[in-house]
C-alpha atoms as a PDB file:
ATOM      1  CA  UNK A   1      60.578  72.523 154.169  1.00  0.00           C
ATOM      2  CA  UNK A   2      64.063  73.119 153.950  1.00  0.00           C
ATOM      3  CA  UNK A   3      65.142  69.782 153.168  1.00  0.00           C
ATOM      4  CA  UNK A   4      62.709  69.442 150.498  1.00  0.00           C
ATOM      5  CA  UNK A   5      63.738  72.371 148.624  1.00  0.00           C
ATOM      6  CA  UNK A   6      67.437  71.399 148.656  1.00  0.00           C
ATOM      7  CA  UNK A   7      66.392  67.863 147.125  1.00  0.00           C
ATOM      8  CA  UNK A   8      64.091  70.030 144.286  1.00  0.00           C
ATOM      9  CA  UNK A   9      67.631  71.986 143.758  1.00  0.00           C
ATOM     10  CA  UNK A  10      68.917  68.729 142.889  1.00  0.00           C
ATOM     11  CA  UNK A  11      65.918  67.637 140.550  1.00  0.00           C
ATOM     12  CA  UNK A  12      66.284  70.868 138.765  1.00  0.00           C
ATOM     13  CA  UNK A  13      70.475  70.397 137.978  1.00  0.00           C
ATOM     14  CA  UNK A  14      69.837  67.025 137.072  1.00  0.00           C
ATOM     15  CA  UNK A  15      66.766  67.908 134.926  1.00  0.00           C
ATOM     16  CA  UNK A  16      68.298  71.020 132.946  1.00  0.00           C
ATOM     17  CA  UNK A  17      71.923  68.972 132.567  1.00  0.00           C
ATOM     18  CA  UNK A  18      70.178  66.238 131.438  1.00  0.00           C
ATOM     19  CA  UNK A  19      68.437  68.360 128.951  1.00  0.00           C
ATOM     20  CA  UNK A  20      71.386  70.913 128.076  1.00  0.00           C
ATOM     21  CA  UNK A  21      74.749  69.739 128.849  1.00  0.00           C
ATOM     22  CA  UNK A  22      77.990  71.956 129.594  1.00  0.00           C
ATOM     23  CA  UNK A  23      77.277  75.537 129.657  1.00  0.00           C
ATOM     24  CA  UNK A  24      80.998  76.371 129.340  1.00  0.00           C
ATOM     25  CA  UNK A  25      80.812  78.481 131.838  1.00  0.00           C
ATOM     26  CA  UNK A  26      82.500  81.061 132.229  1.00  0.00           C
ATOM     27  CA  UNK A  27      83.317  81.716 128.718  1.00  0.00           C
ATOM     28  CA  UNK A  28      87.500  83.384 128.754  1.00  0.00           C
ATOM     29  CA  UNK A  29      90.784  82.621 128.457  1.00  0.00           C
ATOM     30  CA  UNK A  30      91.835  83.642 131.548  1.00  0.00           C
ATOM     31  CA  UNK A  31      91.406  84.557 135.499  1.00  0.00           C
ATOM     32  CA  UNK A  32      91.784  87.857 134.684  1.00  0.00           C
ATOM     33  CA  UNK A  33      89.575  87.965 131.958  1.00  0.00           C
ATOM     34  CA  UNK A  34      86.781  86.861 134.262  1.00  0.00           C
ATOM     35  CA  UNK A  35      87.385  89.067 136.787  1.00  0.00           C
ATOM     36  CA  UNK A  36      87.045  92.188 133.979  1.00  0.00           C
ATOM     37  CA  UNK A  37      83.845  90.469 132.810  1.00  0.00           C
ATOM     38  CA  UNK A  38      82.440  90.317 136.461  1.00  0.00           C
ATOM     39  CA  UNK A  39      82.729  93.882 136.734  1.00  0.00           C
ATOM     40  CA  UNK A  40      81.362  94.870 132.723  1.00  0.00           C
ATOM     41  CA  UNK A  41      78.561  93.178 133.317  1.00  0.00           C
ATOM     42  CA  UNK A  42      76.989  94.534 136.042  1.00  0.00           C
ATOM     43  CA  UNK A  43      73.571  96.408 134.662  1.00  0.00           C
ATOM     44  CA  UNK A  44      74.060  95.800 131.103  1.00  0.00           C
ATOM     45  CA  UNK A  45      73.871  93.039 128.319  1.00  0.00           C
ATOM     46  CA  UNK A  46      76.740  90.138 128.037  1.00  0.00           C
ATOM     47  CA  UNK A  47      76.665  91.118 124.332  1.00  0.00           C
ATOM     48  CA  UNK A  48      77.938  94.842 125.370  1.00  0.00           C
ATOM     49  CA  UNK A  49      80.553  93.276 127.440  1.00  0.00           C
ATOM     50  CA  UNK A  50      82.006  91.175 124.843  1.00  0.00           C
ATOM     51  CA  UNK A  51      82.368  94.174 122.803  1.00  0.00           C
ATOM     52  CA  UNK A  52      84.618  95.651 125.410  1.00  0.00           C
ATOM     53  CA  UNK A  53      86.409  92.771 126.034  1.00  0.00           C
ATOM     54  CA  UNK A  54      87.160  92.851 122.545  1.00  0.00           C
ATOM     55  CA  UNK A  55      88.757  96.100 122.438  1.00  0.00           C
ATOM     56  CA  UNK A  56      90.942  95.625 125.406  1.00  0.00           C
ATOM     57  CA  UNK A  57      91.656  92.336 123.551  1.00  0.00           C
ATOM     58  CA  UNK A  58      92.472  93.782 120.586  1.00  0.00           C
ATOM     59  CA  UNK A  59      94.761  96.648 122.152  1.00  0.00           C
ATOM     60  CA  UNK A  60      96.721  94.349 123.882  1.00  0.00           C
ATOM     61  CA  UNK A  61      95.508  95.259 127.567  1.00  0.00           C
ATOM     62  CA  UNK A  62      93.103  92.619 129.295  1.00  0.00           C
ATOM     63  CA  UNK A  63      95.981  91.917 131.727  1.00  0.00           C
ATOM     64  CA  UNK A  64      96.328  93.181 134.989  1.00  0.00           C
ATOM     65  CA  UNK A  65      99.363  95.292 133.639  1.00  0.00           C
ATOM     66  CA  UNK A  66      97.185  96.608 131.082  1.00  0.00           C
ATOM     67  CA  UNK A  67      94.680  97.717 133.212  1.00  0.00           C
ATOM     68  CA  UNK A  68      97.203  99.350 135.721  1.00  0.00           C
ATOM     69  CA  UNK A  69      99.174 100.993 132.536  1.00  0.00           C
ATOM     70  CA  UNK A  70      96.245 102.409 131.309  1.00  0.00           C
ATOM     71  CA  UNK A  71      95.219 105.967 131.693  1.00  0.00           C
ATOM     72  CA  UNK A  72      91.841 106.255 132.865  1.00  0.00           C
ATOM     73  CA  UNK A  73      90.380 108.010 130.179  1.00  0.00           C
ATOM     74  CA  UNK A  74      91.604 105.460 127.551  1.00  0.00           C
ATOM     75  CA  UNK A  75      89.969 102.688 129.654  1.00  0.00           C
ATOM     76  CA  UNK A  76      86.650 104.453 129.365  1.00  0.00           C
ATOM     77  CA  UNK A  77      86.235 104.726 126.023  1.00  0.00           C
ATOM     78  CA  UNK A  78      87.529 101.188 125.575  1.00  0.00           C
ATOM     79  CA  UNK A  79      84.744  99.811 127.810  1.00  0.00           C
ATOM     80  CA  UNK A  80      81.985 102.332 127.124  1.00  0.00           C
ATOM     81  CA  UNK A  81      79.944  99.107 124.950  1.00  0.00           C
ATOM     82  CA  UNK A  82      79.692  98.136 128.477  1.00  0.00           C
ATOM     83  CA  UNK A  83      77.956 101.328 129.922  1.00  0.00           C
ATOM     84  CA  UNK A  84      78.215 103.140 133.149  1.00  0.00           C
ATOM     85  CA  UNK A  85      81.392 103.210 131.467  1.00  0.00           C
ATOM     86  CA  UNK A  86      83.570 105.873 133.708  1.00  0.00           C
ATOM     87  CA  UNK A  87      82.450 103.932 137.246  1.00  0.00           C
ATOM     88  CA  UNK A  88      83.192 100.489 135.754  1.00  0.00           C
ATOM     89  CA  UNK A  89      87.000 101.466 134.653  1.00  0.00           C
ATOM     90  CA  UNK A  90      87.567 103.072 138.203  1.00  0.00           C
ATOM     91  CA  UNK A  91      86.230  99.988 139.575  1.00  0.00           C
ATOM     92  CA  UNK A  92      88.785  97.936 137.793  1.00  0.00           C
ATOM     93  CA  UNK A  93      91.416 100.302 138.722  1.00  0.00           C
ATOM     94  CA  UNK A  94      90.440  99.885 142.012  1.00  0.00           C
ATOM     95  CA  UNK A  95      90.659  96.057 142.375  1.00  0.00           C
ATOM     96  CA  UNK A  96      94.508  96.246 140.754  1.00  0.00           C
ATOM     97  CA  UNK A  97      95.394  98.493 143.156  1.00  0.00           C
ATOM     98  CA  UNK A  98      93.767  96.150 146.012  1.00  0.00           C
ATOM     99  CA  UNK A  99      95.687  93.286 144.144  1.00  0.00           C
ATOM    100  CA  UNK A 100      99.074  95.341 144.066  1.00  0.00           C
ATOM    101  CA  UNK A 101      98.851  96.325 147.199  1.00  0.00           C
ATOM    102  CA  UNK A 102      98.011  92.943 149.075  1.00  0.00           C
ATOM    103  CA  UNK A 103      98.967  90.310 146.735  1.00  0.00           C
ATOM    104  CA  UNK A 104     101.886  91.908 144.685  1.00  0.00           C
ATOM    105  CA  UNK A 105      99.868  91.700 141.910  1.00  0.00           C
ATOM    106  CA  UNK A 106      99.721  87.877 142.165  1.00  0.00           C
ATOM    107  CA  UNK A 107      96.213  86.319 141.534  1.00  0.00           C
ATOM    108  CA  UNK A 108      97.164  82.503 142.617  1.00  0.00           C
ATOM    109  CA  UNK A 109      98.216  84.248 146.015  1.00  0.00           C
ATOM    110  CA  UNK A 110      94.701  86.183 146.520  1.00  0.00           C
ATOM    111  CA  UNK A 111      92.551  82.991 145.075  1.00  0.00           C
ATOM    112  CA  UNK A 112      94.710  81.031 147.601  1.00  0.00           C
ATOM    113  CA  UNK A 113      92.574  82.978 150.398  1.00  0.00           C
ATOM    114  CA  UNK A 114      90.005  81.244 152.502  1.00  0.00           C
ATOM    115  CA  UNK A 115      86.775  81.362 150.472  1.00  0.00           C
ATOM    116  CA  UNK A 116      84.877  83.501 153.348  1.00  0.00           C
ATOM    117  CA  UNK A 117      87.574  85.746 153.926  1.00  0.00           C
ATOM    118  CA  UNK A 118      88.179  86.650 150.327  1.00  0.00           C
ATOM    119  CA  UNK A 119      85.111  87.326 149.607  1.00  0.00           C
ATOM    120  CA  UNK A 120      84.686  89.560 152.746  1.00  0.00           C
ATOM    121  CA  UNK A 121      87.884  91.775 151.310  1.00  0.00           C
ATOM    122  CA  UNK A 122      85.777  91.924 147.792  1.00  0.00           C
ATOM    123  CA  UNK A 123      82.999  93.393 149.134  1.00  0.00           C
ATOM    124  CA  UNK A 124      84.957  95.916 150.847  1.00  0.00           C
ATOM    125  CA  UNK A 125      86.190  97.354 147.143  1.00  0.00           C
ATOM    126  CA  UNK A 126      83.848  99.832 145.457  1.00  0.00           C
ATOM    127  CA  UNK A 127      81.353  98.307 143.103  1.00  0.00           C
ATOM    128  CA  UNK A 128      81.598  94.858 144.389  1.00  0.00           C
ATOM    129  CA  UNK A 129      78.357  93.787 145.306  1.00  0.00           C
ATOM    130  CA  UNK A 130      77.471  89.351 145.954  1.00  0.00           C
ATOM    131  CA  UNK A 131      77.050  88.236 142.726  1.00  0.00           C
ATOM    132  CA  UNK A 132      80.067  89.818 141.197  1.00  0.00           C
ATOM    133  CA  UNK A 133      82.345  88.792 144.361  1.00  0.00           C
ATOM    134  CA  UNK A 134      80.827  85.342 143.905  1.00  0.00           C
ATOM    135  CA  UNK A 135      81.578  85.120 140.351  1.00  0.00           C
ATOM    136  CA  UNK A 136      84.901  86.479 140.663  1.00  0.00           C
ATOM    137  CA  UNK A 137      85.594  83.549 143.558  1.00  0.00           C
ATOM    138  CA  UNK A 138      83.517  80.939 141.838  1.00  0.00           C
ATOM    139  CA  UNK A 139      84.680  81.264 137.983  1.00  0.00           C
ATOM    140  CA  UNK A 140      88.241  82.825 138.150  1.00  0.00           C
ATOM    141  CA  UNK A 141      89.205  81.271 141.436  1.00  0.00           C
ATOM    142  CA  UNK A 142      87.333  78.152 141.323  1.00  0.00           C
ATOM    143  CA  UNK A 143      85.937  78.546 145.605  1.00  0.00           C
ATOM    144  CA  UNK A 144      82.987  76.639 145.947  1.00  0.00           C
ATOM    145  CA  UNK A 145      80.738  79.146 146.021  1.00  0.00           C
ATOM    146  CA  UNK A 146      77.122  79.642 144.074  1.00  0.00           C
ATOM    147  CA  UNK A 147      76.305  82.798 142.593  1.00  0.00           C
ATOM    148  CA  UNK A 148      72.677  84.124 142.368  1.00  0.00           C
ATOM    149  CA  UNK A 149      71.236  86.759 139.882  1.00  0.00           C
ATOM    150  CA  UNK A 150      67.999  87.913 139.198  1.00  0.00           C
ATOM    151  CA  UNK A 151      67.369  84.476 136.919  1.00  0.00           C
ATOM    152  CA  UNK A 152      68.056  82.593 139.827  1.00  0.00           C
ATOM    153  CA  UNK A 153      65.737  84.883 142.376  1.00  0.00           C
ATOM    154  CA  UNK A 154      62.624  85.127 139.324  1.00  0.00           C
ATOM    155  CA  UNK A 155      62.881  81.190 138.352  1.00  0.00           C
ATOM    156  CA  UNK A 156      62.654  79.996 142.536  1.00  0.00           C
ATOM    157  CA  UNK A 157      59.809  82.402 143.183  1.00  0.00           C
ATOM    158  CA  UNK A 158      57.693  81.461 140.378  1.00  0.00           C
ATOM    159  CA  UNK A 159      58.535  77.910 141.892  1.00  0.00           C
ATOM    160  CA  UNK A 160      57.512  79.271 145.003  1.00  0.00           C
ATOM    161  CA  UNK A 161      60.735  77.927 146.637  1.00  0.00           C
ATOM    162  CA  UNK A 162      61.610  81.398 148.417  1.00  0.00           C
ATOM    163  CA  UNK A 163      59.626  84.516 148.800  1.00  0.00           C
ATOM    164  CA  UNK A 164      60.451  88.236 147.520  1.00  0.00           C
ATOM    165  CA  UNK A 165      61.903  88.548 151.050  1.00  0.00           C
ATOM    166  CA  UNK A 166      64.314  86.334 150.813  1.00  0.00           C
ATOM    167  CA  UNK A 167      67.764  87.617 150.796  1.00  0.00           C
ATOM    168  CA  UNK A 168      71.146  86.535 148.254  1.00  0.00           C
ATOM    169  CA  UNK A 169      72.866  84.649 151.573  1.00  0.00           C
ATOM    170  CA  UNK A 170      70.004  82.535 152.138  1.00  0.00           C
ATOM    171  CA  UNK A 171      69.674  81.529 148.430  1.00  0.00           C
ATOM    172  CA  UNK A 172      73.435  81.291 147.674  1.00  0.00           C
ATOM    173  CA  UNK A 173      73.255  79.070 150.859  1.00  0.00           C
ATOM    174  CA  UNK A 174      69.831  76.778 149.854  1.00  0.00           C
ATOM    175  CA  UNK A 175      71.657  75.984 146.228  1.00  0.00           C
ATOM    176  CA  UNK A 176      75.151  75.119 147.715  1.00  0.00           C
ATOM    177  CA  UNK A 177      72.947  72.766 150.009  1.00  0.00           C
ATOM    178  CA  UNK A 178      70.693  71.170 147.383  1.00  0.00           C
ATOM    179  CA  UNK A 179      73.514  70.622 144.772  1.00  0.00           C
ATOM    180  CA  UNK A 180      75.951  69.251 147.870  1.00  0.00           C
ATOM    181  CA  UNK A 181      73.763  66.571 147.642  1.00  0.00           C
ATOM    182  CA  UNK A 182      73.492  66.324 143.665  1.00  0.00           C
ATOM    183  CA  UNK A 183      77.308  66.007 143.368  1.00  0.00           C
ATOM    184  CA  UNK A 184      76.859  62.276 144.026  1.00  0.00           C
ATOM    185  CA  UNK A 185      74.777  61.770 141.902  1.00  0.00           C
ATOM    186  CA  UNK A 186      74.822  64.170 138.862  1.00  0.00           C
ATOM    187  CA  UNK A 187      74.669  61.578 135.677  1.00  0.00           C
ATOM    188  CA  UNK A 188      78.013  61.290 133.812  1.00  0.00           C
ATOM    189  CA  UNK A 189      80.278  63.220 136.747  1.00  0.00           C
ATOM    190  CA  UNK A 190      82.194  61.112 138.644  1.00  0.00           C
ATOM    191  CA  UNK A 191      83.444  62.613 141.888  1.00  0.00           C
ATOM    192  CA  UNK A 192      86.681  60.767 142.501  1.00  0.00           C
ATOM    193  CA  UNK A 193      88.258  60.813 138.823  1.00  0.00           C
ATOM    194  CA  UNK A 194      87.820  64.101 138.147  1.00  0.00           C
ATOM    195  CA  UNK A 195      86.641  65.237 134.333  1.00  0.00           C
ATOM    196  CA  UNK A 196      88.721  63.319 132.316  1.00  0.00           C
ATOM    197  CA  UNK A 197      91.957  64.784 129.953  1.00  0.00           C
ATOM    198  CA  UNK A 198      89.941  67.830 128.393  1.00  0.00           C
ATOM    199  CA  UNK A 199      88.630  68.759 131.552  1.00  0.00           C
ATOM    200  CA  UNK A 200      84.773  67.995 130.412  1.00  0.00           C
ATOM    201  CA  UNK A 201      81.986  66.155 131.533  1.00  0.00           C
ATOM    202  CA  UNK A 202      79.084  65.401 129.491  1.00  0.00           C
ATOM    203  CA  UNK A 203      75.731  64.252 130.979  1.00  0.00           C
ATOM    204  CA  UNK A 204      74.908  60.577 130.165  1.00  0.00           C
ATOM    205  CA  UNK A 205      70.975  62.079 128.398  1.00  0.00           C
ATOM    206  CA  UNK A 206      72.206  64.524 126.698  1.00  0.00           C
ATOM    207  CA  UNK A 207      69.649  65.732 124.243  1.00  0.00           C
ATOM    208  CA  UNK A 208      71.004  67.209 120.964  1.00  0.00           C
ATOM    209  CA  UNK A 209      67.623  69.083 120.020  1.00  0.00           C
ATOM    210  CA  UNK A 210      66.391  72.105 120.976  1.00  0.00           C
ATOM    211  CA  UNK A 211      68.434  75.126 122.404  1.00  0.00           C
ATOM    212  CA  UNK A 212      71.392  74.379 124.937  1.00  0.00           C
ATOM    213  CA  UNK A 213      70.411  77.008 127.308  1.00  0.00           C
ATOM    214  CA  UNK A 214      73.186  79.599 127.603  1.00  0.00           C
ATOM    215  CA  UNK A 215      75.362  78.007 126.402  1.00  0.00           C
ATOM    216  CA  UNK A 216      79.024  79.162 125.096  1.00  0.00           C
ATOM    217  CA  UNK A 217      82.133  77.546 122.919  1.00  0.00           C
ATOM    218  CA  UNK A 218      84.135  75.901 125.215  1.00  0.00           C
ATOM    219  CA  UNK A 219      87.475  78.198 125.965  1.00  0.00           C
ATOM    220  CA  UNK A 220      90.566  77.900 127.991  1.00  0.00           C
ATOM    221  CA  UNK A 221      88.687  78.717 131.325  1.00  0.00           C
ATOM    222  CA  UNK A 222      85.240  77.032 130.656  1.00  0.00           C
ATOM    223  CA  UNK A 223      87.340  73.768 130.612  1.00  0.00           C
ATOM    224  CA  UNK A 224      89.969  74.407 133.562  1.00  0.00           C
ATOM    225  CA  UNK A 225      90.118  71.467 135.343  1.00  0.00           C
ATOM    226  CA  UNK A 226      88.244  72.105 138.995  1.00  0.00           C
ATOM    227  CA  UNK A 227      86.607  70.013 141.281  1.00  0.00           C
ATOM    228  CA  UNK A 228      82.945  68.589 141.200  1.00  0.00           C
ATOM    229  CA  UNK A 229      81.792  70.889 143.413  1.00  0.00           C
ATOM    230  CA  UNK A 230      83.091  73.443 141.709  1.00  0.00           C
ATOM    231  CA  UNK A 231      82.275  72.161 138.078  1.00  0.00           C
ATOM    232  CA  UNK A 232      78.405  71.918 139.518  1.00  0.00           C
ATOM    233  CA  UNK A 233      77.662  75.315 140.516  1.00  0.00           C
ATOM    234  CA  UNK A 234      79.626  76.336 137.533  1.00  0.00           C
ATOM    235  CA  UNK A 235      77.051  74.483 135.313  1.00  0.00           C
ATOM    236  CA  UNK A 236      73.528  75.598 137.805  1.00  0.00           C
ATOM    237  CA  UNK A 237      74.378  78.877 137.058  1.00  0.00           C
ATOM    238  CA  UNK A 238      74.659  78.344 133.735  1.00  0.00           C
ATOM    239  CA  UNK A 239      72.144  76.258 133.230  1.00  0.00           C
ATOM    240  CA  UNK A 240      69.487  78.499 135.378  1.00  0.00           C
ATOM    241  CA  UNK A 241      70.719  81.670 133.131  1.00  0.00           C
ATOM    242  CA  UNK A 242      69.394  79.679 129.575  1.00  0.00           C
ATOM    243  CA  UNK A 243      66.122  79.327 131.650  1.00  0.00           C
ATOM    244  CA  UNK A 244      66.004  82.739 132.145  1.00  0.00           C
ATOM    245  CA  UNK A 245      66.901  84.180 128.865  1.00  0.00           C
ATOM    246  CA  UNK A 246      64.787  81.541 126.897  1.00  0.00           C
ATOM    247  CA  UNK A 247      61.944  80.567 129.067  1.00  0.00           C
ATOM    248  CA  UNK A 248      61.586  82.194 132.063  1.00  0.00           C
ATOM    249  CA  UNK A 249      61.065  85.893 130.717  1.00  0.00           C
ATOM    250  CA  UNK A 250      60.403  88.663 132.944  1.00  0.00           C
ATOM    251  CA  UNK A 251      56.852  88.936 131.168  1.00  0.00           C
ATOM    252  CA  UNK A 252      55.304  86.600 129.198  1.00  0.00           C
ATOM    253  CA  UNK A 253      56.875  83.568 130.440  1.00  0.00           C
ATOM    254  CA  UNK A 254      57.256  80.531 128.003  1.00  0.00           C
ATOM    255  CA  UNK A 255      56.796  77.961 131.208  1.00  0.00           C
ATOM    256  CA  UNK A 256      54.646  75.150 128.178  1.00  0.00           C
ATOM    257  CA  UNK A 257      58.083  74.710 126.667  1.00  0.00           C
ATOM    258  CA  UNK A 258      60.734  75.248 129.695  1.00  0.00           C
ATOM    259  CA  UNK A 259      62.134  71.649 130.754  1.00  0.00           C
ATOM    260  CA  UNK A 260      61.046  73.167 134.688  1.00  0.00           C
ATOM    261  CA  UNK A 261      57.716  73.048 133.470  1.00  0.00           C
ATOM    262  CA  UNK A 262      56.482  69.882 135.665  1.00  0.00           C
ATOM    263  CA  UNK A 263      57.920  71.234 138.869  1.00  0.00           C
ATOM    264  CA  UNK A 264      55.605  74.368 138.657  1.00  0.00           C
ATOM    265  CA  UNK A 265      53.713  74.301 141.865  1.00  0.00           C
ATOM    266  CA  UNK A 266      50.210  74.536 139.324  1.00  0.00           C
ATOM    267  CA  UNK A 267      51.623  71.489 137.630  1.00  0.00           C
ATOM    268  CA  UNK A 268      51.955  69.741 141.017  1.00  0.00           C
END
């Protein structure tokens, strides 16, 4: 059973990149930047997080020394698009202080951490849960490491590939498996060479009709240059995120039109 799931995690990147392309993924113009988003977005709309990431972007303080500079009621009402608005700016108080005090402030010395034992110091900090450890390691540090969210958990249950049981390790750990095996042989990507001078790959079917999942404008960190690996589970997430939003709807599903359609078990 296991094997064959992995191989219809592969189907399913192949199928949506086919379909959609790049997601640009994660869309910022810097580490940091991601690492404020991570936080913001926990329990609330990405459309309420750019509209904090616009003030601190507009007030000159989405860097780490803005954040630490910052009094703590000033950060609240800068974030408070975001909501939960007084927990989230103590939470990012928090991780500058962790950074400070182990890393002198230095992100390239903290992303240079082994992946499990990083991520085992994140979730230690207040607030830091899986997914937002997993995006911090996966799109600001570029770790090889999948990130599930409730998209991810709905979309492989109505596929019956897990059960409600299920827990975040053992799906974080059945898509790194499946797309381990995609990465040679995801259409247009190739492994050795890297993604070219912009940084980009672009699948070899591309469709230009029809929405593009979730996808973003490319910016400064959507186009880093990483590794295939890397660049895949960037682009899953992604990808599985414009199924959610546009297809595969908490009620009244849309499953006729969703290119996952086929690989419904009732399909089958």
């Amino acid at each position: 059973m296991s094997e064959a799931r992995h191989h219809a995690i592969g189907i399913y990147y192949r199928t949506l990149f086919s379909a959609w392309g790049r997601q640009h993924w994660w869309p910022a113009q810097s580490r940091f930047e991601v690492i404020v988003g991570a936080y913001l977005t926990q329990n609330t709309a990405w459309t309420n997080v750019e509209k904090a990431l616009r003030n601190l972007r507009r007030a000159r303080l989405l860097t780490i020394s803005g954040i630490r500079r910052t009094p703590p009621s000033e950060l609240e009402q800068l974030i408070r698009s975001a909501g939960y608005f007084r927990q989230k700016a103590q939470r990012l108080k928090t991780f500058v202080q962790f950074l400070d005090q182990h890393y002198g402030g230095s992100l390239a010395r903290m992303f240079a951490r082994p992946t499990a034992d990083l991520r085992d110091e994140l979730l230690a900090l207040n607030g830091v849960g899986p997914e937002t450890a997993d995006s911090i390691l996966l799109y600001a540090g570029n770790h090889p490491i999948f990130v599930v969210d409730a998209y991810t958990r709905r979309l492989l249950e109505r596929h019956q590939l897990v059960s409600d049981a299920t827990g975040y390790d053992e799906i974080r750990q059945l898509f790194e498996a499946g797309l381990v095996a995609a990465a040679e042989t995801v259409p247009g990507v190739e492994i050795s060479s890297g993604f070219g001078e912009s940084g980009a790959i672009e699948p070899a079917l591309a469709k230009t009709m029809g929405p593009r999942g979730s996808s973003h404008r490319p910016s400064r960190m959507s186009t880093a240059e990483r590794t295939a690996l890397v660049q895949i589970f960037n682009e899953m997430h992604g990808l599985i995120v414009g199924v959610g939003k546009t297809y595969c709807l908490k009620s009244q599903p849309r499953c006729d039109q969703c290119p996952l359609q086929k690989f419904l078990p009732e399909a089958k």
